[in-house]
C-alpha atoms as a PDB file:
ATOM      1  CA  UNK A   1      62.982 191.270  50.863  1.00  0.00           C
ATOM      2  CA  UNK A   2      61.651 190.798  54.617  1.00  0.00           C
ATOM      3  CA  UNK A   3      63.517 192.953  57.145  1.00  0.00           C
ATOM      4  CA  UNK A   4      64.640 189.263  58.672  1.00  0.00           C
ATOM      5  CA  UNK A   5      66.669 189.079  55.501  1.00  0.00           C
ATOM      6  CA  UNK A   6      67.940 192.089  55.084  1.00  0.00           C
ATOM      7  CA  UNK A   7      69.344 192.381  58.632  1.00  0.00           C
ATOM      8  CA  UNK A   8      71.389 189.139  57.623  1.00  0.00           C
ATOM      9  CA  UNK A   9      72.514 190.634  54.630  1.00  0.00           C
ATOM     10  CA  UNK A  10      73.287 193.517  56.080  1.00  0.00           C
ATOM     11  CA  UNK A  11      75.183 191.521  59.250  1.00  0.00           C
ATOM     12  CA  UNK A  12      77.264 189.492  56.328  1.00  0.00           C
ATOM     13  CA  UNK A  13      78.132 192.331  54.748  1.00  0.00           C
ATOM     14  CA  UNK A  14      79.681 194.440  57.645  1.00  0.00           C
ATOM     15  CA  UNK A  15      81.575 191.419  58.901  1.00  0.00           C
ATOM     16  CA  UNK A  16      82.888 190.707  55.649  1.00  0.00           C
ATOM     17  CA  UNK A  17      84.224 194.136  55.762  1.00  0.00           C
ATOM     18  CA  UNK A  18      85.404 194.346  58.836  1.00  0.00           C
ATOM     19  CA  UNK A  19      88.697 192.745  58.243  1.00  0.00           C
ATOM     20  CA  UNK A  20      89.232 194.344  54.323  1.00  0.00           C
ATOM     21  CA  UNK A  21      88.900 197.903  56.181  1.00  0.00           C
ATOM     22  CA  UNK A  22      91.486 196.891  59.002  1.00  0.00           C
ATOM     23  CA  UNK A  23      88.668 197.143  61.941  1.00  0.00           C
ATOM     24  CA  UNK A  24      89.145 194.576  64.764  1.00  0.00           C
ATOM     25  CA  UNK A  25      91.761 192.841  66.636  1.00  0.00           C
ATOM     26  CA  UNK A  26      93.519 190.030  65.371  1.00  0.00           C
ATOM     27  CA  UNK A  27      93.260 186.480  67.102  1.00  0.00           C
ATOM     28  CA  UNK A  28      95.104 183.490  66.419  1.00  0.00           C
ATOM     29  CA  UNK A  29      94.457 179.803  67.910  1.00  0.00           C
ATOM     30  CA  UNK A  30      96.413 176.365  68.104  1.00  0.00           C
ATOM     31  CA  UNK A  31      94.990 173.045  68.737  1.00  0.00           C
ATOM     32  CA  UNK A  32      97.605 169.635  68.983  1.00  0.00           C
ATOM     33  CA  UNK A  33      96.559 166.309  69.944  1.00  0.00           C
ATOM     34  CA  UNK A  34      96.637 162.590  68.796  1.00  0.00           C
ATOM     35  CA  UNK A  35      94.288 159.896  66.609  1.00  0.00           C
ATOM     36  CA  UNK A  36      94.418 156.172  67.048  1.00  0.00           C
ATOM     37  CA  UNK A  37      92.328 153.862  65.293  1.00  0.00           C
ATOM     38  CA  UNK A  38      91.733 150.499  67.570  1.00  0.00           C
ATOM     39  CA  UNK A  39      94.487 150.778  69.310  1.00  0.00           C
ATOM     40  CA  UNK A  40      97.239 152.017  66.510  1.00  0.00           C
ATOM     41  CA  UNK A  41      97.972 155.220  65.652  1.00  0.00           C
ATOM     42  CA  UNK A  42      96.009 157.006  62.555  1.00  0.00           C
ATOM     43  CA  UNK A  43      98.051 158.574  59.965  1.00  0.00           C
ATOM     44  CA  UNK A  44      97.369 160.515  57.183  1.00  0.00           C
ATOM     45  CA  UNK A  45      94.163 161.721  58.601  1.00  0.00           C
ATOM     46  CA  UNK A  46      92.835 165.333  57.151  1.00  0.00           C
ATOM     47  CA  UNK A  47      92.228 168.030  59.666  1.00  0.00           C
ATOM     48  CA  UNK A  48      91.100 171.280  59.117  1.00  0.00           C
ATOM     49  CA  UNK A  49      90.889 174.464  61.410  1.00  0.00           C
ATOM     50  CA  UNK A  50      88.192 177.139  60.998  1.00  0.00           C
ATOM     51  CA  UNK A  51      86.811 180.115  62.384  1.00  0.00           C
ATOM     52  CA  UNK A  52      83.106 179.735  62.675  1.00  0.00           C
ATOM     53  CA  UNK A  53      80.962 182.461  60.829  1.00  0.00           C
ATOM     54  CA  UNK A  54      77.350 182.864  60.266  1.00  0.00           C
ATOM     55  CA  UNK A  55      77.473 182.819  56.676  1.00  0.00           C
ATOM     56  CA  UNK A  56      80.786 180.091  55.509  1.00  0.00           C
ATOM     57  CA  UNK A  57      83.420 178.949  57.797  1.00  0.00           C
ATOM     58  CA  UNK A  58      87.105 180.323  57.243  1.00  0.00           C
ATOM     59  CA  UNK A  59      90.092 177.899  57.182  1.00  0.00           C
ATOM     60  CA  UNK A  60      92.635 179.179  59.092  1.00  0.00           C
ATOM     61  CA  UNK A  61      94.762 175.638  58.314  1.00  0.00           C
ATOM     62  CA  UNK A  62      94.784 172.258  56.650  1.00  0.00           C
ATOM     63  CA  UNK A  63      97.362 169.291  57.761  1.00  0.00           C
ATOM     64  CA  UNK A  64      97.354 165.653  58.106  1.00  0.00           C
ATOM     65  CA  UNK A  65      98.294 163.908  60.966  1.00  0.00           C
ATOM     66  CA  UNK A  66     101.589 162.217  61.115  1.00  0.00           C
ATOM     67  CA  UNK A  67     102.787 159.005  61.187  1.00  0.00           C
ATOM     68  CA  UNK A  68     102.283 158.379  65.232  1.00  0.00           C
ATOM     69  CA  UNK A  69      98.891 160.322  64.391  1.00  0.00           C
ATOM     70  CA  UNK A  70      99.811 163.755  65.985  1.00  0.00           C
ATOM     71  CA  UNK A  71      98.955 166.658  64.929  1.00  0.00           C
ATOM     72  CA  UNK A  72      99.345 170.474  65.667  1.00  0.00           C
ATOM     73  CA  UNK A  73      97.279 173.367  63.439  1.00  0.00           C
ATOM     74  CA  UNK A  74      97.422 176.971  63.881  1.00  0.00           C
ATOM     75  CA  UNK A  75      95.913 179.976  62.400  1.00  0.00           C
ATOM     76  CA  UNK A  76      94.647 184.211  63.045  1.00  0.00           C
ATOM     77  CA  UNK A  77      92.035 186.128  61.536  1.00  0.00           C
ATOM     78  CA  UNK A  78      91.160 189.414  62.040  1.00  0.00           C
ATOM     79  CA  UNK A  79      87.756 189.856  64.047  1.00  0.00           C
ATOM     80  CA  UNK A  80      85.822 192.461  66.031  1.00  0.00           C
ATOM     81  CA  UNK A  81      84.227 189.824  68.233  1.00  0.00           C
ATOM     82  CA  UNK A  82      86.132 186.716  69.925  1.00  0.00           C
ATOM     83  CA  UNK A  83      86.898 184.345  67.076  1.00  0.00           C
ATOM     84  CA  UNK A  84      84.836 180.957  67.222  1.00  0.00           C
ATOM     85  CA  UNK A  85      87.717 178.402  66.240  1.00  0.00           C
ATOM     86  CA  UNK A  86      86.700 174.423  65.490  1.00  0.00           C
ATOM     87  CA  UNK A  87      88.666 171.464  64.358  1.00  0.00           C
ATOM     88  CA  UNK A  88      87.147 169.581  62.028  1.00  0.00           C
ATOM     89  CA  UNK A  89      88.791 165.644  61.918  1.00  0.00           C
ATOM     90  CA  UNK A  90      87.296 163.692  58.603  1.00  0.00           C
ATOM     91  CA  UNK A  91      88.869 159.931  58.664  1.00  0.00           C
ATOM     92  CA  UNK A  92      87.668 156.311  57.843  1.00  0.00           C
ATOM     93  CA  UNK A  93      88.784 154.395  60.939  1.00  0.00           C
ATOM     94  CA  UNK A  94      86.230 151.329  60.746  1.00  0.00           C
ATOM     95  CA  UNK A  95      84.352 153.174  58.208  1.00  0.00           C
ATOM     96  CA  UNK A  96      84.264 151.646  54.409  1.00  0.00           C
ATOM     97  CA  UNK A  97      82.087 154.495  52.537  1.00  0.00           C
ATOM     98  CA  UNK A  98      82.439 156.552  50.123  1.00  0.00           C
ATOM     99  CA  UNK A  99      82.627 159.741  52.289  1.00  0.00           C
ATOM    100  CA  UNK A 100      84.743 160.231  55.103  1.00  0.00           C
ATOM    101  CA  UNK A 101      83.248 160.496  59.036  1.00  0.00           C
ATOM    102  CA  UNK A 102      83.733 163.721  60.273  1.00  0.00           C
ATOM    103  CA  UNK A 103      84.182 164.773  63.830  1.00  0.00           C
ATOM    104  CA  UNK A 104      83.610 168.420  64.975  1.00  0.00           C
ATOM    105  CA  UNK A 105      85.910 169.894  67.803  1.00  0.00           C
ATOM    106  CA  UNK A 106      84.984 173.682  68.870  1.00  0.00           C
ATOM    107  CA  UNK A 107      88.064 175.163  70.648  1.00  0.00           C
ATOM    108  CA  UNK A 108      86.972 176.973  74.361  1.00  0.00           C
ATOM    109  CA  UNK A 109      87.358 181.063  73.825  1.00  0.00           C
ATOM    110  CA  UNK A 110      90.086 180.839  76.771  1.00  0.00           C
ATOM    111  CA  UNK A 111      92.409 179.185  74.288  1.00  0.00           C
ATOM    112  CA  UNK A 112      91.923 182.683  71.999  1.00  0.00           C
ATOM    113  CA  UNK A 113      94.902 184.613  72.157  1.00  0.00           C
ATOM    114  CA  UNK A 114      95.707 188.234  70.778  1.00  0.00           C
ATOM    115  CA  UNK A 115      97.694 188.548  68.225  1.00  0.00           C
ATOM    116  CA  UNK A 116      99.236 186.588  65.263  1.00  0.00           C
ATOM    117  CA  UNK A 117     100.796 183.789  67.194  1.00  0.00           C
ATOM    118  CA  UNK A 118      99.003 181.626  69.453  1.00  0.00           C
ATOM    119  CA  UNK A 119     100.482 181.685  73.196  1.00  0.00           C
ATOM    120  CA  UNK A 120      98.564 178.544  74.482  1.00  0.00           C
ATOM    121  CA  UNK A 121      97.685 175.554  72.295  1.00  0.00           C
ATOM    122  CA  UNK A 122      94.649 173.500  73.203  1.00  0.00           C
ATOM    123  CA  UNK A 123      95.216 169.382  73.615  1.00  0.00           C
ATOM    124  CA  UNK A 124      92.479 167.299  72.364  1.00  0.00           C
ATOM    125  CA  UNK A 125      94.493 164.289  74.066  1.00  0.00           C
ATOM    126  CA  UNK A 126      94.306 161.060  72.682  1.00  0.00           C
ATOM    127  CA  UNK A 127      91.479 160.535  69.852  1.00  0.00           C
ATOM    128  CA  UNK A 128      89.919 157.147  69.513  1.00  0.00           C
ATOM    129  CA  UNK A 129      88.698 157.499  66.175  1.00  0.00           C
ATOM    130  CA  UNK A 130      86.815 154.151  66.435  1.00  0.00           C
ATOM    131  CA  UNK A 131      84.616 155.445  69.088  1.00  0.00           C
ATOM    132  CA  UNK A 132      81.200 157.138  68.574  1.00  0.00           C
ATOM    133  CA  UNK A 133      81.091 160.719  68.716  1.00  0.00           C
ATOM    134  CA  UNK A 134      78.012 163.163  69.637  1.00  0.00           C
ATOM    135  CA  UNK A 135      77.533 165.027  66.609  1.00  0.00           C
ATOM    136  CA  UNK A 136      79.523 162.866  64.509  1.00  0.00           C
ATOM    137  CA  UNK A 137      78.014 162.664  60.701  1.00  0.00           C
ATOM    138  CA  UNK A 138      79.182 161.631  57.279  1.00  0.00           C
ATOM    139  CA  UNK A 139      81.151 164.450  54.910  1.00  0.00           C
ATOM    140  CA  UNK A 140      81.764 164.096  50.995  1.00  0.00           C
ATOM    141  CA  UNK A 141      83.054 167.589  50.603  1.00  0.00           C
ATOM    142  CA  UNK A 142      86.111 168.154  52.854  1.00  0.00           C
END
């Protein structure tokens, strides 16, 4: 094993920890916002918070967005460092494929807050999911 490797091994392994052995702070995050497709609002479409990590991402919450296609997901995890939160959107607005289109959000640090419950939520706004996206790609496992 190259030391490369084993200092990623090692760096999974003592952030996996961290949180069994009660070491670090715990964060929570909320992000809100809206979806319309061409012009109407976009129900039912999936939405999932993480926490970014090096190895797999942790959902911190799953919803779908309601009938006017708002939305509002929360979540904590316990971390040494500043949590790295993202919203992940997956929907089919003028998309007929098999998988769904996926649009990654990451949520600014300065909407981090301590503790369990978030104290400021972060507004994506209105979401037109018909538009092009940097970064957007295609997602069969969501």
């Amino acid at each position: 094993m190259s030391c490369s490797s084993l200092s990623i091994l090692l760096l999974v392994a003592v952030s996996s920890t961290t949180a069994l052995l009660g070491i670090g702070r715990t964060q929570s995050v909320a992000v809100s916002g809206r979806l319309i497709c061409n012009g109407q609002p976009a129900s039912g479409v999936k939405l999932k918070l993480y926490e970014k990590e090096s190895t797999f991402d942790v959902l911190l919450e799953e919803a779908t967005s309601d009938s006017n296609g708002q939305f509002r997901l929360s979540g904590s995890k316990t971390e040494i460092s500043t949590i790295d939160p993202k919203l992940n959107i997956y929907h089919k607005c003028n998309y007929n494929g098999l998988c769904y289109k996926k649009i990654g959000i990451t949520i600014p640090d300065n909407y981090v807050s301590s503790g369990k419950t978030p104290s400021k939520t972060y507004d994506i706004g209105t979401l037109n999911l018909a538009n092009q996206y940097t970064g957007q790609t295609t997602d069969c496992i969501n």
